[in-house]
PDB file of N, CA and C in Angstrom:
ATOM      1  N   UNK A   1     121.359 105.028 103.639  1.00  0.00           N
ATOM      2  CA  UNK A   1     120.118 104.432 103.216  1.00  0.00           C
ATOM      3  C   UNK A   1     119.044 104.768 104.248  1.00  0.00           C
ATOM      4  N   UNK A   2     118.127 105.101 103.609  1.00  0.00           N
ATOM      5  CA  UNK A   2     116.592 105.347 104.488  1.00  0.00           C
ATOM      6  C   UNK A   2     115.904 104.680 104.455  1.00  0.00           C
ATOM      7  N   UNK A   3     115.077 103.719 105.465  1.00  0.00           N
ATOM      8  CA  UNK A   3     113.841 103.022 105.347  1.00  0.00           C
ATOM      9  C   UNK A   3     113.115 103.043 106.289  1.00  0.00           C
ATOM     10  N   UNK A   4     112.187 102.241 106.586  1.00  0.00           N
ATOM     11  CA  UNK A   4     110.780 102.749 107.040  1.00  0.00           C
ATOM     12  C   UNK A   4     110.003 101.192 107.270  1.00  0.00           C
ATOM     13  N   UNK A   5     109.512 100.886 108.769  1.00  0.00           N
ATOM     14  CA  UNK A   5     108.659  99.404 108.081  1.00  0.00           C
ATOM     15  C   UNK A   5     107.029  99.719 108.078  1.00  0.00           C
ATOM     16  N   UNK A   6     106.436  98.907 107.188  1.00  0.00           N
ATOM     17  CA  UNK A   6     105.230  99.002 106.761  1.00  0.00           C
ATOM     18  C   UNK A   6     104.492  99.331 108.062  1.00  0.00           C
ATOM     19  N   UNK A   7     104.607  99.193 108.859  1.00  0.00           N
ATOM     20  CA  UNK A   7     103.252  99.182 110.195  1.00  0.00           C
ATOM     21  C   UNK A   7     103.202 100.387 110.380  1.00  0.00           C
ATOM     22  N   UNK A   8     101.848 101.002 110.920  1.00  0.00           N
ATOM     23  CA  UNK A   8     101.427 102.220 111.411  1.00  0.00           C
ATOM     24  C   UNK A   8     101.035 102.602 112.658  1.00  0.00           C
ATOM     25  N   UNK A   9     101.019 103.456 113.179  1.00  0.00           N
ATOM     26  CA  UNK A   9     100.788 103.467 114.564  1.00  0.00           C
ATOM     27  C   UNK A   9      99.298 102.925 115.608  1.00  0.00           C
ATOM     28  N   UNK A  10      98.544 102.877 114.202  1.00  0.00           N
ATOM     29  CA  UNK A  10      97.276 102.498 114.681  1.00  0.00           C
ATOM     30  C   UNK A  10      96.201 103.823 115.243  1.00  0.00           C
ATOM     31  N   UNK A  11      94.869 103.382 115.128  1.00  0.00           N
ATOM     32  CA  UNK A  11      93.912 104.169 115.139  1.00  0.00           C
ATOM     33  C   UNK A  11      94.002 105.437 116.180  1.00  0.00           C
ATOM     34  N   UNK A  12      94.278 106.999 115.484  1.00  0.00           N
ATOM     35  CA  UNK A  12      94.613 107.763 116.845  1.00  0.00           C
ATOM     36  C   UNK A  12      95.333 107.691 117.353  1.00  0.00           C
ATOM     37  N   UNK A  13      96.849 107.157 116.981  1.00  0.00           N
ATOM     38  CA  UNK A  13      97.771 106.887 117.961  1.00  0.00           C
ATOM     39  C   UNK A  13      98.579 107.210 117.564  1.00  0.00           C
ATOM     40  N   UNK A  14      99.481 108.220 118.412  1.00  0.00           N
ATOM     41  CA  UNK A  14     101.160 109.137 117.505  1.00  0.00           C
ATOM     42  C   UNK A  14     102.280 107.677 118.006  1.00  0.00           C
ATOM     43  N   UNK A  15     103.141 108.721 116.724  1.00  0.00           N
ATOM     44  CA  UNK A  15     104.315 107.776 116.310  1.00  0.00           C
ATOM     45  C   UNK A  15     105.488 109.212 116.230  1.00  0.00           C
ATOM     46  N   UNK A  16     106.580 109.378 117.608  1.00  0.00           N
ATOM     47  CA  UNK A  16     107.178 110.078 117.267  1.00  0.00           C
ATOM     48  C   UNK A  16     108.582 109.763 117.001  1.00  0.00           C
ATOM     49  N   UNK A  17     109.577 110.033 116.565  1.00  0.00           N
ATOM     50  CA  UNK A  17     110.925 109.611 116.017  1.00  0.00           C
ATOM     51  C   UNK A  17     111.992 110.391 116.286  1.00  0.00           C
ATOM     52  N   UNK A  18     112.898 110.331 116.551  1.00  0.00           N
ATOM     53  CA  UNK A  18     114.214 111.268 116.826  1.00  0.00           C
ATOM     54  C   UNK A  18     115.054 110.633 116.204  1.00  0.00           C
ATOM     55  N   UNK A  19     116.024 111.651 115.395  1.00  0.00           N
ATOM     56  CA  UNK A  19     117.376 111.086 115.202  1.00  0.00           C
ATOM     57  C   UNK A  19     118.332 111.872 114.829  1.00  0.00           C
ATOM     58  N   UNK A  20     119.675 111.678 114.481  1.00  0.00           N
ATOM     59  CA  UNK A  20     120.779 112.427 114.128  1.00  0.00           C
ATOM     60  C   UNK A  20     121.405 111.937 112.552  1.00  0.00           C
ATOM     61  N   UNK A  21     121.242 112.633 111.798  1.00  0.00           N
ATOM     62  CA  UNK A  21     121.546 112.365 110.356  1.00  0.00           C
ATOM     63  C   UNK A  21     122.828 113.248 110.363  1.00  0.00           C
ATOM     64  N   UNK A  22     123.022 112.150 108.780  1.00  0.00           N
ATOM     65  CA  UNK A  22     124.209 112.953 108.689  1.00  0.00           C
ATOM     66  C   UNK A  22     124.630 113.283 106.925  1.00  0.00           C
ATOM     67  N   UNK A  23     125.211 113.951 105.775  1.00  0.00           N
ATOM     68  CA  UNK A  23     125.412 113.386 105.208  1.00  0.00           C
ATOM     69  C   UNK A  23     126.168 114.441 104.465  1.00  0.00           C
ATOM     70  N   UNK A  24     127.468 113.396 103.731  1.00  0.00           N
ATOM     71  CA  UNK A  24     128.666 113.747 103.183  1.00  0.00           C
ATOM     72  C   UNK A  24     128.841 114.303 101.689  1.00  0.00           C
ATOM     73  N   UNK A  25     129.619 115.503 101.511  1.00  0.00           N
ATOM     74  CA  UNK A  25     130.331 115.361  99.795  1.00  0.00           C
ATOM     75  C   UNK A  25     131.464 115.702  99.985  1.00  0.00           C
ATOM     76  N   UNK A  26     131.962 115.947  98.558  1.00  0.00           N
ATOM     77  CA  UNK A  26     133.404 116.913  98.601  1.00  0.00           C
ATOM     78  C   UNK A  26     133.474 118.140  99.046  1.00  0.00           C
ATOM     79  N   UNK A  27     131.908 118.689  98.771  1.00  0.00           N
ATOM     80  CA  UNK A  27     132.045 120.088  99.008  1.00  0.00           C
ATOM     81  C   UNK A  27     131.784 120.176 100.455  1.00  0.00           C
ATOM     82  N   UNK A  28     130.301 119.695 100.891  1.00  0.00           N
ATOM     83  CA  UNK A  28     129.689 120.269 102.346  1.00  0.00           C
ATOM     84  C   UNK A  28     129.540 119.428 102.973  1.00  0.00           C
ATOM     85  N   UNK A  29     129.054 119.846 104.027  1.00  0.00           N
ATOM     86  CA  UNK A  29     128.907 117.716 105.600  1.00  0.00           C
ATOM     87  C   UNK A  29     127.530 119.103 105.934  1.00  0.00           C
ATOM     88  N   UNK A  30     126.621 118.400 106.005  1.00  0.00           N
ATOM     89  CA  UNK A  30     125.325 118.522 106.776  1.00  0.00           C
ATOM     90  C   UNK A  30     124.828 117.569 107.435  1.00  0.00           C
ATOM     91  N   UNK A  31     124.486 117.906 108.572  1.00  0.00           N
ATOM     92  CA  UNK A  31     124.372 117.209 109.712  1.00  0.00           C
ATOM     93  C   UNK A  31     122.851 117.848 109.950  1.00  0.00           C
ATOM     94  N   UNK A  32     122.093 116.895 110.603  1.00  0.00           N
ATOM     95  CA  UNK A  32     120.563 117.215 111.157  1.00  0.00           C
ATOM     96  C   UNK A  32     120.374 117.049 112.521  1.00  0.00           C
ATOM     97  N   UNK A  33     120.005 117.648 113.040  1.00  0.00           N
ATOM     98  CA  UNK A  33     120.061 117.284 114.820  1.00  0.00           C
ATOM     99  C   UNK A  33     119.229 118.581 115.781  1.00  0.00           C
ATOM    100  N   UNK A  34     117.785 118.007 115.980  1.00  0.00           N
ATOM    101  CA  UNK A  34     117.356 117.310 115.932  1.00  0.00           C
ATOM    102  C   UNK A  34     116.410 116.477 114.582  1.00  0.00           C
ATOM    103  N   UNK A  35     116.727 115.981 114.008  1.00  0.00           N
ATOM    104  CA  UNK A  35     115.667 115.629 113.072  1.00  0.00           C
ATOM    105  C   UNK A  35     114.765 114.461 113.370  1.00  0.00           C
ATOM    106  N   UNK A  36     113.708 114.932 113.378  1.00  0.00           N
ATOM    107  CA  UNK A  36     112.011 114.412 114.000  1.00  0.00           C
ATOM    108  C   UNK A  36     111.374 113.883 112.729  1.00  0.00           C
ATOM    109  N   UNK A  37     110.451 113.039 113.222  1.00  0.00           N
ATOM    110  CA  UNK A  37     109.153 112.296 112.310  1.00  0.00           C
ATOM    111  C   UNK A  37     108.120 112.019 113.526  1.00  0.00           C
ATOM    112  N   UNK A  38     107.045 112.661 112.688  1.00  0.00           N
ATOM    113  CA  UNK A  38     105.760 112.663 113.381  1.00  0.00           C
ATOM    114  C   UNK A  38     104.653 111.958 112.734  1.00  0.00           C
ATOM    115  N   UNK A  39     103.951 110.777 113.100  1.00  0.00           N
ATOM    116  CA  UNK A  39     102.996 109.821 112.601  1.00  0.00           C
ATOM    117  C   UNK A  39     102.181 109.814 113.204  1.00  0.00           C
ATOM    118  N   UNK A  40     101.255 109.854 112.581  1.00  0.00           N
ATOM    119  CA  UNK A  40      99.484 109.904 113.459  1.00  0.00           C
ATOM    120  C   UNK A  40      98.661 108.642 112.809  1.00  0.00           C
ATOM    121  N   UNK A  41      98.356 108.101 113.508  1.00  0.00           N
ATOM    122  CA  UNK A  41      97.070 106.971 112.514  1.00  0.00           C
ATOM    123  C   UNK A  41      95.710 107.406 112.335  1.00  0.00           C
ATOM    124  N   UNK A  42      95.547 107.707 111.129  1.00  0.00           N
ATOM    125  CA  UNK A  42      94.422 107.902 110.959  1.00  0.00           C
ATOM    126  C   UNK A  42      93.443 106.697 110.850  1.00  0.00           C
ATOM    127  N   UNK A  43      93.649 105.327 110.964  1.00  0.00           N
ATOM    128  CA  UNK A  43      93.268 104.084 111.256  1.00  0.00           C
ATOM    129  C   UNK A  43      93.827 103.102 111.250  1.00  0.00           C
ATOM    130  N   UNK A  44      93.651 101.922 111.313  1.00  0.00           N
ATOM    131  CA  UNK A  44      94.147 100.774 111.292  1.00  0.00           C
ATOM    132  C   UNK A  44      95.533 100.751 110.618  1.00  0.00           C
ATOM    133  N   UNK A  45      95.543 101.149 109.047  1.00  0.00           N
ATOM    134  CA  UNK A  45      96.208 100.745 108.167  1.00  0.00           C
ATOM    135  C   UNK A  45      96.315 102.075 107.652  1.00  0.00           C
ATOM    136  N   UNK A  46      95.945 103.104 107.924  1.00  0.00           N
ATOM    137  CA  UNK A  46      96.751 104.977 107.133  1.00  0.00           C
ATOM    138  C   UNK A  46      97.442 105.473 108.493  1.00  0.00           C
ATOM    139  N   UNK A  47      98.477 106.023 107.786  1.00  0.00           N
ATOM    140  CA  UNK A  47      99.221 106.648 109.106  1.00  0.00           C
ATOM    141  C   UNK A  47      99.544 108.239 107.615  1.00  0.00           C
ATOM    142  N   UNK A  48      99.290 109.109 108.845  1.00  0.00           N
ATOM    143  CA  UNK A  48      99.812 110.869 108.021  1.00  0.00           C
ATOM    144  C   UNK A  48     101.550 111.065 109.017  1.00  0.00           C
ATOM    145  N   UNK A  49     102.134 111.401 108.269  1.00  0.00           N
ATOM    146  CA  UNK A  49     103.802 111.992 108.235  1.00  0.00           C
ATOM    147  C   UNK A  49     104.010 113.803 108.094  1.00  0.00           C
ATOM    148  N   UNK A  50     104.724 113.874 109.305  1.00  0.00           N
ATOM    149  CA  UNK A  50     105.671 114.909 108.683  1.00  0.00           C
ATOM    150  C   UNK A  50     107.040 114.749 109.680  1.00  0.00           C
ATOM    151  N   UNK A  51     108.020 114.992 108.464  1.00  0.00           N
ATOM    152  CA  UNK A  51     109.404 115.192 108.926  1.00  0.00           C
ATOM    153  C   UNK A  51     110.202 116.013 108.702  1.00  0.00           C
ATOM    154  N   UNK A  52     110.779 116.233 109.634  1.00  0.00           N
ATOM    155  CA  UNK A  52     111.469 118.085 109.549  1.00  0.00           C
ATOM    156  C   UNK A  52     112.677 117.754 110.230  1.00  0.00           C
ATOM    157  N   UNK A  53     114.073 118.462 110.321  1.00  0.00           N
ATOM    158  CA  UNK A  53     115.012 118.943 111.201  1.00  0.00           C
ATOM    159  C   UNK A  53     115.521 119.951 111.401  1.00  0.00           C
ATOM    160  N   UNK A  54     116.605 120.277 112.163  1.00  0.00           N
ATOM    161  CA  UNK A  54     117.345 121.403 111.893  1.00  0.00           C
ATOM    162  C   UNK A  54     118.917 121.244 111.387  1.00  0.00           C
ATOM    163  N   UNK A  55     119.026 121.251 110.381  1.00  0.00           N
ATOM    164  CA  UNK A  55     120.455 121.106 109.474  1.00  0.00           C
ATOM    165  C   UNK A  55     121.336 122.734 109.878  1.00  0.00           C
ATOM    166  N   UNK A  56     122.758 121.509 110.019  1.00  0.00           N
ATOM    167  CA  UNK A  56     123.873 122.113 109.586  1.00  0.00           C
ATOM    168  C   UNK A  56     124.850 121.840 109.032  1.00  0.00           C
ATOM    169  N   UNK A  57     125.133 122.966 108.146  1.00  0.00           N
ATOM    170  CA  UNK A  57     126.094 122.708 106.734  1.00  0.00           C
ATOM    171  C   UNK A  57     127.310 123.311 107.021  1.00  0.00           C
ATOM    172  N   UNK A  58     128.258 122.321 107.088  1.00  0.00           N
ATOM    173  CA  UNK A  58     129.969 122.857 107.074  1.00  0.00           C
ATOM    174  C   UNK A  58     129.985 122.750 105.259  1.00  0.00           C
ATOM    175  N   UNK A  59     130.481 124.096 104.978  1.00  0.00           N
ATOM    176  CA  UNK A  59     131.026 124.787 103.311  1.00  0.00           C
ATOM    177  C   UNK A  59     132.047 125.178 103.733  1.00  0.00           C
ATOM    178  N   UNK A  60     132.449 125.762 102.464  1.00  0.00           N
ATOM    179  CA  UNK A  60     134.017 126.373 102.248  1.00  0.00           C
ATOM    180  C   UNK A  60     133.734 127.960 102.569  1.00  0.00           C
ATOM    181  N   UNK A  61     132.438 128.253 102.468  1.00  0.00           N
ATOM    182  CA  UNK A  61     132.361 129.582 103.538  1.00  0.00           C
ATOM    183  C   UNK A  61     131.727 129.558 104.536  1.00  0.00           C
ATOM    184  N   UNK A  62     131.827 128.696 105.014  1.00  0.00           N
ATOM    185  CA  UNK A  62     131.255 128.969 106.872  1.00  0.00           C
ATOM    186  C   UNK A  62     130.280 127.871 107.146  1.00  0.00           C
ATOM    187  N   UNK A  63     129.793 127.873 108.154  1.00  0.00           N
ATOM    188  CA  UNK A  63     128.682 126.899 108.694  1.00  0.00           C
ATOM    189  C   UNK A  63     127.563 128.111 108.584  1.00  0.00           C
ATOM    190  N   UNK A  64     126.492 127.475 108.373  1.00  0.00           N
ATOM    191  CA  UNK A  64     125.059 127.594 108.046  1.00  0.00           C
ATOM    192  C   UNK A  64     123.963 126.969 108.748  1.00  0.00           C
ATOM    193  N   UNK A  65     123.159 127.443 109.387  1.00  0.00           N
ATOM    194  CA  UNK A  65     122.362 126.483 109.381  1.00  0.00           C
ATOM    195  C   UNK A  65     120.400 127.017 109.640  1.00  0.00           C
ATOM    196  N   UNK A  66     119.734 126.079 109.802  1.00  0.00           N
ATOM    197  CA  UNK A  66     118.404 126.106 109.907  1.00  0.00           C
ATOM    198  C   UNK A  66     117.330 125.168 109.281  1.00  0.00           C
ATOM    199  N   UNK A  67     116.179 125.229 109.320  1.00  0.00           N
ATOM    200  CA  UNK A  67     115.219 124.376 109.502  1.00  0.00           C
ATOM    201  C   UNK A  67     115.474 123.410 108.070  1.00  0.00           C
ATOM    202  N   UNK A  68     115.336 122.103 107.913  1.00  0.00           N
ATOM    203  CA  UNK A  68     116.259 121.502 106.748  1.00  0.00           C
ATOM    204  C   UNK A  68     114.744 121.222 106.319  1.00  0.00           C
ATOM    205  N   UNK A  69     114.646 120.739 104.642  1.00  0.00           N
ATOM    206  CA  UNK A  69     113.689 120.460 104.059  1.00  0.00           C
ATOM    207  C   UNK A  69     112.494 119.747 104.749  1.00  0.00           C
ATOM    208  N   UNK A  70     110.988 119.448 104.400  1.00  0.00           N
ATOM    209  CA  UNK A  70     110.269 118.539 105.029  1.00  0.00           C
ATOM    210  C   UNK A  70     109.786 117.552 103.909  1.00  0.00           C
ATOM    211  N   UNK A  71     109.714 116.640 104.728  1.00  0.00           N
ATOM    212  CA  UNK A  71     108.695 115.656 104.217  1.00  0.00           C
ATOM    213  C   UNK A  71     106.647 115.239 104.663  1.00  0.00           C
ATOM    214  N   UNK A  72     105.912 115.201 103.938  1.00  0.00           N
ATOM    215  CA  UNK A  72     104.728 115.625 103.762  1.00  0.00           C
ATOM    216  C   UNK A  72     104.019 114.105 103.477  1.00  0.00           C
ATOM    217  N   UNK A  73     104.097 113.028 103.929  1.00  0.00           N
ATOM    218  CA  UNK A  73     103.437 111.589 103.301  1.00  0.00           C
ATOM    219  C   UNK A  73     101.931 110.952 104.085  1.00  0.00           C
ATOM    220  N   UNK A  74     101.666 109.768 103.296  1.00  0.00           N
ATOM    221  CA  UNK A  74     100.356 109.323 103.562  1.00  0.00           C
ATOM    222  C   UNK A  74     101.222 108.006 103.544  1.00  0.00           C
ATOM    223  N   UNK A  75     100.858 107.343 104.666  1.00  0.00           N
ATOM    224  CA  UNK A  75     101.408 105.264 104.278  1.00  0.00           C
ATOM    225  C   UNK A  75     100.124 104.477 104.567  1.00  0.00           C
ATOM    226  N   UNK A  76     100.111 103.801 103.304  1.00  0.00           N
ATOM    227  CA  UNK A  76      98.652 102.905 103.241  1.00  0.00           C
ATOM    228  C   UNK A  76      99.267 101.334 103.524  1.00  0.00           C
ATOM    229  N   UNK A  77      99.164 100.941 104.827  1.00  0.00           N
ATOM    230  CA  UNK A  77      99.089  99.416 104.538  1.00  0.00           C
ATOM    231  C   UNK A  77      98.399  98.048 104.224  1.00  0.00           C
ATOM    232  N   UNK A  78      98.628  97.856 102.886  1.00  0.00           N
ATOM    233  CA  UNK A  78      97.439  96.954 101.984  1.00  0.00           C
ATOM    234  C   UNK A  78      97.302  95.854 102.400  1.00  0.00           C
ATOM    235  N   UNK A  79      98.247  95.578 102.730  1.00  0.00           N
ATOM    236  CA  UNK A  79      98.209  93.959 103.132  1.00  0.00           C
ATOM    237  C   UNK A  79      99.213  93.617 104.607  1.00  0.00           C
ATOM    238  N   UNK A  80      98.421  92.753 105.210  1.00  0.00           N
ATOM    239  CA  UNK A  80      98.301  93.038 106.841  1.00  0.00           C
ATOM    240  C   UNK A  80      98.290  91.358 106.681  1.00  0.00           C
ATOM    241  N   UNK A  81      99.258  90.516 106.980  1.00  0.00           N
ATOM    242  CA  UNK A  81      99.423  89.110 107.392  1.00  0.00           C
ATOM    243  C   UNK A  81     100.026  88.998 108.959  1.00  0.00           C
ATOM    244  N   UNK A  82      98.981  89.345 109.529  1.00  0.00           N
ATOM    245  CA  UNK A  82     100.231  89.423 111.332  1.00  0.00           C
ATOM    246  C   UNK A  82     100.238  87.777 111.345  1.00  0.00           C
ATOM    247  N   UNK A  83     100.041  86.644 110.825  1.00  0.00           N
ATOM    248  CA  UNK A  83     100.063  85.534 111.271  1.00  0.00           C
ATOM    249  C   UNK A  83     101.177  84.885 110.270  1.00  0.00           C
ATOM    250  N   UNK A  84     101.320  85.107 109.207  1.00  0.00           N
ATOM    251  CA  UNK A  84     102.409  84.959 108.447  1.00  0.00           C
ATOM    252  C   UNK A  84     103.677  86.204 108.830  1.00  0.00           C
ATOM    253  N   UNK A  85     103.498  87.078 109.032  1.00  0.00           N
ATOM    254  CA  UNK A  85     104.748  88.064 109.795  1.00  0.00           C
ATOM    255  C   UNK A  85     104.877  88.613 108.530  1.00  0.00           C
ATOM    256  N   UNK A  86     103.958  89.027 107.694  1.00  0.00           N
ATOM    257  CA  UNK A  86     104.328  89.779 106.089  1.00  0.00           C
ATOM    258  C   UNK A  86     103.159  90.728 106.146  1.00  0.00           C
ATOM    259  N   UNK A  87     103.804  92.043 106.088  1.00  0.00           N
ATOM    260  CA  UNK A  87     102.790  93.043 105.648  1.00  0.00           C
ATOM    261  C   UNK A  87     103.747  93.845 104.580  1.00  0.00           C
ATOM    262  N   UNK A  88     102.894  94.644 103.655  1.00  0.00           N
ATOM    263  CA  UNK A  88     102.937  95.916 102.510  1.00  0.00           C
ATOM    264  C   UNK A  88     102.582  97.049 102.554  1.00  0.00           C
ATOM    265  N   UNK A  89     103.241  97.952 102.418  1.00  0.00           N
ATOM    266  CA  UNK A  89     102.567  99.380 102.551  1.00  0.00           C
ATOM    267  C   UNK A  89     102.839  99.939 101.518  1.00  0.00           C
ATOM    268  N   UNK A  90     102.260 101.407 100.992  1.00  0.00           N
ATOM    269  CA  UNK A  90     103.125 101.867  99.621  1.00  0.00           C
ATOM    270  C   UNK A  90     102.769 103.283 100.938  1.00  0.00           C
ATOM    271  N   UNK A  91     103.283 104.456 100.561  1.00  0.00           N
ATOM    272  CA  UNK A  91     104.146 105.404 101.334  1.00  0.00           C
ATOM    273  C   UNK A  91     104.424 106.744 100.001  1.00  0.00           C
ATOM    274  N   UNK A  92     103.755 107.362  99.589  1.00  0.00           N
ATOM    275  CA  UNK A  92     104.157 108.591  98.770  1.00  0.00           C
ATOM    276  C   UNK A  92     104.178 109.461  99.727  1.00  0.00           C
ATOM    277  N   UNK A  93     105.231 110.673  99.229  1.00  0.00           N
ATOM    278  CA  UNK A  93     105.741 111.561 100.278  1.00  0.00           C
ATOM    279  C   UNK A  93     106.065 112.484  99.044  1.00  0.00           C
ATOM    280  N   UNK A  94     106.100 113.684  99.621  1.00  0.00           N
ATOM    281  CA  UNK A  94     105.979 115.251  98.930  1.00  0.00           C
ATOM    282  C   UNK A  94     107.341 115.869  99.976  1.00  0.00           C
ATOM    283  N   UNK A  95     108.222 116.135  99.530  1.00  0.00           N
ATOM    284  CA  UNK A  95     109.597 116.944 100.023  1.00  0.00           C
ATOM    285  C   UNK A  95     109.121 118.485  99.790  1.00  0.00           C
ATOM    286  N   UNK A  96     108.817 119.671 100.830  1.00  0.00           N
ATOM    287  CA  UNK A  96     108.579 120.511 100.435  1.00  0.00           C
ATOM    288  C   UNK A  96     110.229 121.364 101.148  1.00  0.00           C
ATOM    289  N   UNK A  97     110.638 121.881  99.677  1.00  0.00           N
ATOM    290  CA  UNK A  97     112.074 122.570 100.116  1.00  0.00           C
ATOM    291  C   UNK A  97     112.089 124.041 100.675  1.00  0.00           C
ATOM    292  N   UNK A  98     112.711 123.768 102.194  1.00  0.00           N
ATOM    293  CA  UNK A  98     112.803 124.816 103.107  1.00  0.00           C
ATOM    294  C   UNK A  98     113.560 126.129 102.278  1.00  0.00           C
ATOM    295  N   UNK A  99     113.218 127.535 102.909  1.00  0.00           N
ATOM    296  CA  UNK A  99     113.337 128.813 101.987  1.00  0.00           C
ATOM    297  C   UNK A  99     114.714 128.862 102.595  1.00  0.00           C
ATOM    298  N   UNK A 100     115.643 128.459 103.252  1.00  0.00           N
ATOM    299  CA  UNK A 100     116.514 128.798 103.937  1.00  0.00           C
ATOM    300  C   UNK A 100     118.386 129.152 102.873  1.00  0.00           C
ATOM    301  N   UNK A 101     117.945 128.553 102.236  1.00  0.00           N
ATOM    302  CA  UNK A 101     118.954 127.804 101.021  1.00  0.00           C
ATOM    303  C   UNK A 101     120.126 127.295 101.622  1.00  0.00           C
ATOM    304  N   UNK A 102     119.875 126.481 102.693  1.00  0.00           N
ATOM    305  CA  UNK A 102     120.970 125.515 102.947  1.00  0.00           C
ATOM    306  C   UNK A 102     121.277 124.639 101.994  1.00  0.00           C
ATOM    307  N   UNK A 103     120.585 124.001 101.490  1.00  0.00           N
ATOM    308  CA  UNK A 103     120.480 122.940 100.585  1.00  0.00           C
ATOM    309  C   UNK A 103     120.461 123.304  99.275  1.00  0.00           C
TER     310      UNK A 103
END
């Protein structure tokens, strides 16, 4: 499961992320490492995204690997209660699929 919390980094201010993914079938195990997310605030309440890694795929012919798909988003947070501890964001994101054909 993937998630994300509503807050943004704030005006001008990066948001960077590291992590190690992982994920399973019958056929292949791809693994991401390093896989990054990069957030910029474009104010208060917009933050711009991109997320990228570098995947590798154990198959039944060999390991593979290279730059794994990206993600391309805008997160708007609408509603901002810091005194109640409840905020909302909505978050559309564009997957643009890497030429590599790992995936």
């Amino acid at each position: 499961m993937l998630t994300d919390d509503p807050e943004t980094p704030g005006a001008r201010n990066w948001e960077i992320n590291t992590a190690y993914t992982e994920q399973r079938t019958n056929e292949e195990h791809h693994r991401s490492f390093p896989h990054v997310d990069f957030n910029y605030g474009l104010g208060e309440h917009i933050q711009l995204k991109f997320e990228t890694g570098w995947v590798f795929a154990d198959a039944p012919d060999g390991v593979r690997s290279g730059l794994d798909d990206s993600l391309l988003g805008v997160k708007w947070r609408f509603l901002d209660q810091e005194c109640a501890g409840f905020n909302m964001s909505v978050y559309p994101q564009l997957q643009v699929w890497a030429l590599n054909g790992i995936r």
